[in-house]
N, C-alpha and C. Protein backbone atom coordinates (compact mmCIF):
# COMPACT_ATOMS: atom_id res chain seq x y z
N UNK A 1 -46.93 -58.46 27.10
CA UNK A 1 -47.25 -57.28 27.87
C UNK A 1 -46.04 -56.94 28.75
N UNK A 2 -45.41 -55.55 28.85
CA UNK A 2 -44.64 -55.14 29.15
C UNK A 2 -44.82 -54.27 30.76
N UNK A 3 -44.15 -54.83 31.65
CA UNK A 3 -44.69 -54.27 33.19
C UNK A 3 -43.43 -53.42 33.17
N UNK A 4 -42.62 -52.34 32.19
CA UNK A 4 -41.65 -51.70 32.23
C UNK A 4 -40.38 -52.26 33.08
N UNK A 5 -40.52 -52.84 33.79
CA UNK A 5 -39.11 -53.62 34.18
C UNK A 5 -38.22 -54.21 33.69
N UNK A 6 -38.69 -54.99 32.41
CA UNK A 6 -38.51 -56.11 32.01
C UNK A 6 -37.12 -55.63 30.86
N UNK A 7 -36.04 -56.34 30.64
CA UNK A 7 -34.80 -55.86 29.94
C UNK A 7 -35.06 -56.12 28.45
N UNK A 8 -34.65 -55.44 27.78
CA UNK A 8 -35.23 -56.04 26.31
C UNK A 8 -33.97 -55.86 25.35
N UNK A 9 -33.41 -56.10 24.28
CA UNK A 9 -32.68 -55.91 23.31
C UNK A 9 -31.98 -54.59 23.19
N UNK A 10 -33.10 -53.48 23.43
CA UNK A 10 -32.13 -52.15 22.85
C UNK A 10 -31.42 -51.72 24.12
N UNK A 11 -31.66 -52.26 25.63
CA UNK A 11 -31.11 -51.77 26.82
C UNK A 11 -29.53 -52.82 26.63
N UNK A 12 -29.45 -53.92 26.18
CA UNK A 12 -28.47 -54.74 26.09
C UNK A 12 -27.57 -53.93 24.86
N UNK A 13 -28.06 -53.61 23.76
CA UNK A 13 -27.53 -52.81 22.73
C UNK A 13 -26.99 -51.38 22.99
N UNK A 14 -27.90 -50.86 23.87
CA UNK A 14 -27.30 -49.70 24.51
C UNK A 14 -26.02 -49.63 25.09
N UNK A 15 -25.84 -50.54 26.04
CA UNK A 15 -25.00 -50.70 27.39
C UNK A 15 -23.65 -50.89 26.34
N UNK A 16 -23.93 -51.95 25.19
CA UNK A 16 -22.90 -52.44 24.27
C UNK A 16 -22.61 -51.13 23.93
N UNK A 17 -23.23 -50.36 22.99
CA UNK A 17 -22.54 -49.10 22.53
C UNK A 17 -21.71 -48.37 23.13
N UNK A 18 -22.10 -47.91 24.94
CA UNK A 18 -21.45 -47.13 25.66
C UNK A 18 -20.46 -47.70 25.96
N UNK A 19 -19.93 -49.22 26.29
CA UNK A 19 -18.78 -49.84 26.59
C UNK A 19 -17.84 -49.69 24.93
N UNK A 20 -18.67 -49.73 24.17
CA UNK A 20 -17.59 -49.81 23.13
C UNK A 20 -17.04 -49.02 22.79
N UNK A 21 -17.91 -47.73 23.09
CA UNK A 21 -17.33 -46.22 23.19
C UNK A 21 -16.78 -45.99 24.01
N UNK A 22 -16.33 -45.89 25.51
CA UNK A 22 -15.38 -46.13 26.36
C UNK A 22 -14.16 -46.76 25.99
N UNK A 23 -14.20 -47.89 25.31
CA UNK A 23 -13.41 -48.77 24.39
C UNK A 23 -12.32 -47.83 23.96
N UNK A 24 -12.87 -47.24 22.49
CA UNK A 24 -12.35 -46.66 21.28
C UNK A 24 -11.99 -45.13 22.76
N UNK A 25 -12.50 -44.91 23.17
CA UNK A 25 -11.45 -43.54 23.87
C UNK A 25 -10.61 -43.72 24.97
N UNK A 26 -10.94 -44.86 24.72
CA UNK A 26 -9.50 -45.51 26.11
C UNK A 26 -8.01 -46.05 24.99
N UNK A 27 -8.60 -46.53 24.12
CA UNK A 27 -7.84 -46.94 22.90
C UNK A 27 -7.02 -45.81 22.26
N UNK A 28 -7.90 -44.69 22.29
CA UNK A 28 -7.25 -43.76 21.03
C UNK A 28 -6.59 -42.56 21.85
N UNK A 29 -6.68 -42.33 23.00
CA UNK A 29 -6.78 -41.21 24.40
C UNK A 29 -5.06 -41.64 24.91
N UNK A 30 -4.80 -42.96 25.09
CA UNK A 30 -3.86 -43.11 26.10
C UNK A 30 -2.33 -43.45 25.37
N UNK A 31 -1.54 -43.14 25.84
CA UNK A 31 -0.01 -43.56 25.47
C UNK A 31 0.70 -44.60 25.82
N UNK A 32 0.07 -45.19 26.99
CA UNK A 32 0.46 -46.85 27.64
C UNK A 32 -0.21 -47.71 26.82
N UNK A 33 1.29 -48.72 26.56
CA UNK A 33 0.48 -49.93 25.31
C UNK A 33 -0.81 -50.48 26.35
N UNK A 34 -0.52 -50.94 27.76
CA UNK A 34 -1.35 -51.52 28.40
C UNK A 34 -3.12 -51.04 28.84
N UNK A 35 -2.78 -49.57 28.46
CA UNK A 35 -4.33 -49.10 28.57
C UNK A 35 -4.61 -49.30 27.12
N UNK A 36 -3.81 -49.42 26.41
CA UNK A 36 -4.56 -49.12 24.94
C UNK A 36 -5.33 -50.67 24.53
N UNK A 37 -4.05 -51.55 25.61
CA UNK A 37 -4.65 -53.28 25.13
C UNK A 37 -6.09 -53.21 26.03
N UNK A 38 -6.09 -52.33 27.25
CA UNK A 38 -7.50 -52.73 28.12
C UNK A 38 -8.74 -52.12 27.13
N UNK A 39 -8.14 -50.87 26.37
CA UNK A 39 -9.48 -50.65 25.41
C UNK A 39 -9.68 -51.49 24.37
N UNK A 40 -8.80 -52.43 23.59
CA UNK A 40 -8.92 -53.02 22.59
C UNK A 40 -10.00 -54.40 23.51
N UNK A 41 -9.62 -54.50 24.64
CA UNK A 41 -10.38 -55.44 25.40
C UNK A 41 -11.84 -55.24 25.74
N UNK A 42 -12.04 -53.97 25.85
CA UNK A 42 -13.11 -53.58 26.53
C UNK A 42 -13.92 -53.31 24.97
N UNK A 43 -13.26 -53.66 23.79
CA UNK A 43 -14.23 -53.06 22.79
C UNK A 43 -15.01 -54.68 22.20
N UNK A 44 -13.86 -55.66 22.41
CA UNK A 44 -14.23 -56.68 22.27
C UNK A 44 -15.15 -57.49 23.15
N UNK A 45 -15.16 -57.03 24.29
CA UNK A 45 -16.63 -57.60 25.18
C UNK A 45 -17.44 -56.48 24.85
N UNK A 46 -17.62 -55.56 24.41
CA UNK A 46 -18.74 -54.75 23.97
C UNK A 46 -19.60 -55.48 23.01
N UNK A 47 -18.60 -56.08 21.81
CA UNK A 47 -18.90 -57.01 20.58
C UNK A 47 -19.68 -58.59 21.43
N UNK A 48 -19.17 -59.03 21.95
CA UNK A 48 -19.78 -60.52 22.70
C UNK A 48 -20.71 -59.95 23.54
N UNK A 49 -21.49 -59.19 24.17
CA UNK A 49 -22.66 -58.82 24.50
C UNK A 49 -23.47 -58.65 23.65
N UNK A 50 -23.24 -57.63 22.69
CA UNK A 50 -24.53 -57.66 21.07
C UNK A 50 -24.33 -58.83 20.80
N UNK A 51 -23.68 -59.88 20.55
CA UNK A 51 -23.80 -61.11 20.39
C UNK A 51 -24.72 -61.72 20.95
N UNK A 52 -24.41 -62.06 22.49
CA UNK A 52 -25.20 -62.74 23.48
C UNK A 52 -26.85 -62.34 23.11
N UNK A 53 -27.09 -60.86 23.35
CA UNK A 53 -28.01 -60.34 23.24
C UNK A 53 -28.76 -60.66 21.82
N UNK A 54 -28.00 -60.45 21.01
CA UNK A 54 -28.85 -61.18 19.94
C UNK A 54 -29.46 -62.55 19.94
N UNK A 55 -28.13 -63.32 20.26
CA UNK A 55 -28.28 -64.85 20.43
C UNK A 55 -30.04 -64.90 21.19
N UNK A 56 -29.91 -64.03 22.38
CA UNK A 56 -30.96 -64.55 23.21
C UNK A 56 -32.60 -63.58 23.31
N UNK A 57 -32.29 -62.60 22.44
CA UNK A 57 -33.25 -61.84 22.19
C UNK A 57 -33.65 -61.15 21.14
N UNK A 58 -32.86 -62.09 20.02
CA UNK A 58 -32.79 -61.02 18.56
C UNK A 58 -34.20 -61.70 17.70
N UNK A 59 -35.16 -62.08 18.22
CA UNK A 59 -36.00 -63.08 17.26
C UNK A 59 -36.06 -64.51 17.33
N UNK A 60 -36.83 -65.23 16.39
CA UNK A 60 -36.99 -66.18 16.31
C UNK A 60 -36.29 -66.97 15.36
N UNK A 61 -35.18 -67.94 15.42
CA UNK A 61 -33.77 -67.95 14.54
C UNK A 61 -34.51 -69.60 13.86
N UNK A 62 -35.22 -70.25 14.81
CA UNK A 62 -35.59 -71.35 14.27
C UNK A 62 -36.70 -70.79 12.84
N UNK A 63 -37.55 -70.08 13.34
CA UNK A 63 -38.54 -69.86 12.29
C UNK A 63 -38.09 -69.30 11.25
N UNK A 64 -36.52 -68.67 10.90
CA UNK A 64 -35.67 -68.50 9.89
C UNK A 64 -35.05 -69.20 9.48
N UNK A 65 -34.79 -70.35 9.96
CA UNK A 65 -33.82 -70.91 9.39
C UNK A 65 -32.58 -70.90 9.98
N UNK A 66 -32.06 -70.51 10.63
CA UNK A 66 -30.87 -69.90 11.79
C UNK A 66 -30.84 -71.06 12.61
N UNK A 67 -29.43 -70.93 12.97
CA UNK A 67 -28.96 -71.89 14.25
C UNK A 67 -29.01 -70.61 15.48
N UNK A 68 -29.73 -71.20 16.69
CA UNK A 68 -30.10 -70.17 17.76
C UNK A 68 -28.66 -70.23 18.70
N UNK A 69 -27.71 -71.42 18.79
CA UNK A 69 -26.50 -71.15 19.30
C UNK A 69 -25.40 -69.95 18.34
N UNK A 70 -25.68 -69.75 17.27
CA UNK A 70 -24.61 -68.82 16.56
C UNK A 70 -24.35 -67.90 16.84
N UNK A 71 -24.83 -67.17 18.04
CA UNK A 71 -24.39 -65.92 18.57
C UNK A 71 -23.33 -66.27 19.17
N UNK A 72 -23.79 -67.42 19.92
CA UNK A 72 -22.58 -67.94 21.40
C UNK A 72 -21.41 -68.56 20.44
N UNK A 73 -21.35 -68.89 19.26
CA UNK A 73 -20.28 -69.80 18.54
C UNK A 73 -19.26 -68.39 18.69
N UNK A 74 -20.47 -67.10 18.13
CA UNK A 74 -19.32 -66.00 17.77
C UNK A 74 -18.91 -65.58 19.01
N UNK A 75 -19.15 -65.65 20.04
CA UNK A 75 -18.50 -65.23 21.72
C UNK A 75 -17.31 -66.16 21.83
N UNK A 76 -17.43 -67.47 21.24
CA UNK A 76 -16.04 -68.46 21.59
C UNK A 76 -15.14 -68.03 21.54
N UNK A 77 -15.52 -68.14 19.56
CA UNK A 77 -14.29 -67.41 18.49
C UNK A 77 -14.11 -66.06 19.16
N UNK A 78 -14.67 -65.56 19.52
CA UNK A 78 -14.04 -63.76 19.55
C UNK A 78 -13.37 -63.60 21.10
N UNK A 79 -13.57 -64.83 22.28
CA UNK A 79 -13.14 -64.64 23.34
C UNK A 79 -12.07 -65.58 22.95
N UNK A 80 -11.66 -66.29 22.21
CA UNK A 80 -10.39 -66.96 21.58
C UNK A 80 -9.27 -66.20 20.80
N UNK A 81 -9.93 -65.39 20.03
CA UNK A 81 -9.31 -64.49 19.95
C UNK A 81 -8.40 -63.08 20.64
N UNK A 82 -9.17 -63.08 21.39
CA UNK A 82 -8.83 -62.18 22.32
C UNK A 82 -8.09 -62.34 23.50
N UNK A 83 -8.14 -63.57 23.94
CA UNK A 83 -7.09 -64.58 24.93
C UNK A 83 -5.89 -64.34 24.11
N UNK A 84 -5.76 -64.84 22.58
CA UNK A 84 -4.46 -64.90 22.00
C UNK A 84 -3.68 -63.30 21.94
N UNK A 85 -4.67 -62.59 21.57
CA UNK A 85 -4.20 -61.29 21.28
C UNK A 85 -3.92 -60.45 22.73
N UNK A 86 -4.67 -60.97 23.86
CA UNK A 86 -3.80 -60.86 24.82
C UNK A 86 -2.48 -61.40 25.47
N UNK A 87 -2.54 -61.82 25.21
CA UNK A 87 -1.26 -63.01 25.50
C UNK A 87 -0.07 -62.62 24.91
N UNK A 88 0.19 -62.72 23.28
CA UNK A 88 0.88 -62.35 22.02
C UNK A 88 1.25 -60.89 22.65
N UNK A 89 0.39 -59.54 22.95
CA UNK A 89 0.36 -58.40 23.11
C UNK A 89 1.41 -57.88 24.61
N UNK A 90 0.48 -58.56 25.33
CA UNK A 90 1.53 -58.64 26.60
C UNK A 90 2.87 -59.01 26.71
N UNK A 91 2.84 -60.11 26.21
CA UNK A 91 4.27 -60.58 25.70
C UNK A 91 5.56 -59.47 25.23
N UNK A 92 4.80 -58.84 24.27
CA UNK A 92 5.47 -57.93 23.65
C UNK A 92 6.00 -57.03 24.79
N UNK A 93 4.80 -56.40 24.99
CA UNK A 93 5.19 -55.11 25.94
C UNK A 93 6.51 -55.27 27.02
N UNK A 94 6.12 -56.63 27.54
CA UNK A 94 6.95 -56.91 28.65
C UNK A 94 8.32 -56.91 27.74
N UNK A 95 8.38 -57.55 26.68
CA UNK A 95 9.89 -57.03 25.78
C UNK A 95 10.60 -56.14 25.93
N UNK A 96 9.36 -54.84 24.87
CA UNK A 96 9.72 -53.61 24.88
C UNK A 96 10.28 -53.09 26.26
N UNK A 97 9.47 -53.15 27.41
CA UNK A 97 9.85 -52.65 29.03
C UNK A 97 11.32 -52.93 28.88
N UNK A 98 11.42 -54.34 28.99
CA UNK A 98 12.87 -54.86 29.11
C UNK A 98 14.06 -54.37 28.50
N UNK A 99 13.24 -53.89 27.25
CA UNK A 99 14.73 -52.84 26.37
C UNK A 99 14.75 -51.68 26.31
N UNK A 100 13.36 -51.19 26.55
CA UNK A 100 13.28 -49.55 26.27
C UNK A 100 13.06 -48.83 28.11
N UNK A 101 12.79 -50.01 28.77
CA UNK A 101 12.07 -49.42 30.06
C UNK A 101 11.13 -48.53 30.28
N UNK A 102 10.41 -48.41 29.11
CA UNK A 102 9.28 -47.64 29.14
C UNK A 102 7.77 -48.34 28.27
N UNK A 103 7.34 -48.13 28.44
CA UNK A 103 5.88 -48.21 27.36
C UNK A 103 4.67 -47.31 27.29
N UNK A 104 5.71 -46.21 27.13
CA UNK A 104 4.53 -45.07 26.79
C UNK A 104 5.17 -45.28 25.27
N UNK A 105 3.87 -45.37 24.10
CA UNK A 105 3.75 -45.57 22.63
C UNK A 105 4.59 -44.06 22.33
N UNK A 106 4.68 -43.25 22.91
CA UNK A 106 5.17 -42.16 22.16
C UNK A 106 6.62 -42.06 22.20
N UNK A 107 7.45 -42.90 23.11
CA UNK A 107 8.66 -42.66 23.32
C UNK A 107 9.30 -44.07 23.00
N UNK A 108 8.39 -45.12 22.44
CA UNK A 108 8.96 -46.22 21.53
C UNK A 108 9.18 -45.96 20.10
N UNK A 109 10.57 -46.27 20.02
CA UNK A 109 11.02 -46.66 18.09
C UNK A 109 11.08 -47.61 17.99
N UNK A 110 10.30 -48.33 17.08
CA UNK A 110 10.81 -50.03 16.87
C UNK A 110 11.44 -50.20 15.94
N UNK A 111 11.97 -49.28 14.99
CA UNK A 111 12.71 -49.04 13.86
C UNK A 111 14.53 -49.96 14.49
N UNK A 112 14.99 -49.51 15.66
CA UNK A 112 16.40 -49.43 16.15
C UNK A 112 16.21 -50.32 17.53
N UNK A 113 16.56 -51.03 17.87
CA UNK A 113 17.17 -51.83 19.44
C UNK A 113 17.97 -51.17 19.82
């Protein structure tokens, strides 16, 4: 029984969509590598919330057959991922700065040093 307060799956799924969409137009909108890495960031915690949310409200995983931690395995991997690809990414930029003094994507050639 539902006293309308109560948070359920599609409000967690929701919230995910709108962050992930924020994501993709922060991603595709901006000319700084560094906003474009905060949307590639912000699309990937969009992804580890539908995770979580599944993990913890998607059904009954035992009565399938399912391991009920496998949502959270995929939050590790995908926040492991995303540590590296931050890291690796930043790295770069701070390069590029160093040679081009800029990092707006539109006024980098990586063709020429």
């Amino acid at each position: 029984m539902s006293d309308g307060l109560s948070v359920e799956l599609a409000h967690y799924l929701s919230v995910s969509g709108i962050i992930f969409g924020i994501g993709i137009a922060v991603a595709l909108s901006k000319r700084n590598a560094i906003a474009v890495l905060m949307g590639i960031e912000l699309m990937l915690n969009a992804v580890n919330l539908a995770f979580i949310a599944f993990a913890r409200l998607g059904g009954n995983f035992e009565a399938a057959g399912g391991d009920p931690l496998a949502g959270h395995v995929f939050v590790v991997f995908v926040l492991t991922v995303a540590a590296a690809e931050a890291a690796v990414a930043l790295a770069l930029a701070v390069l590029v700065y160093r040679r081009r003094e800029t990092v707006d994507l539109d006024r980098i050639t990586l063709m020429r040093w």
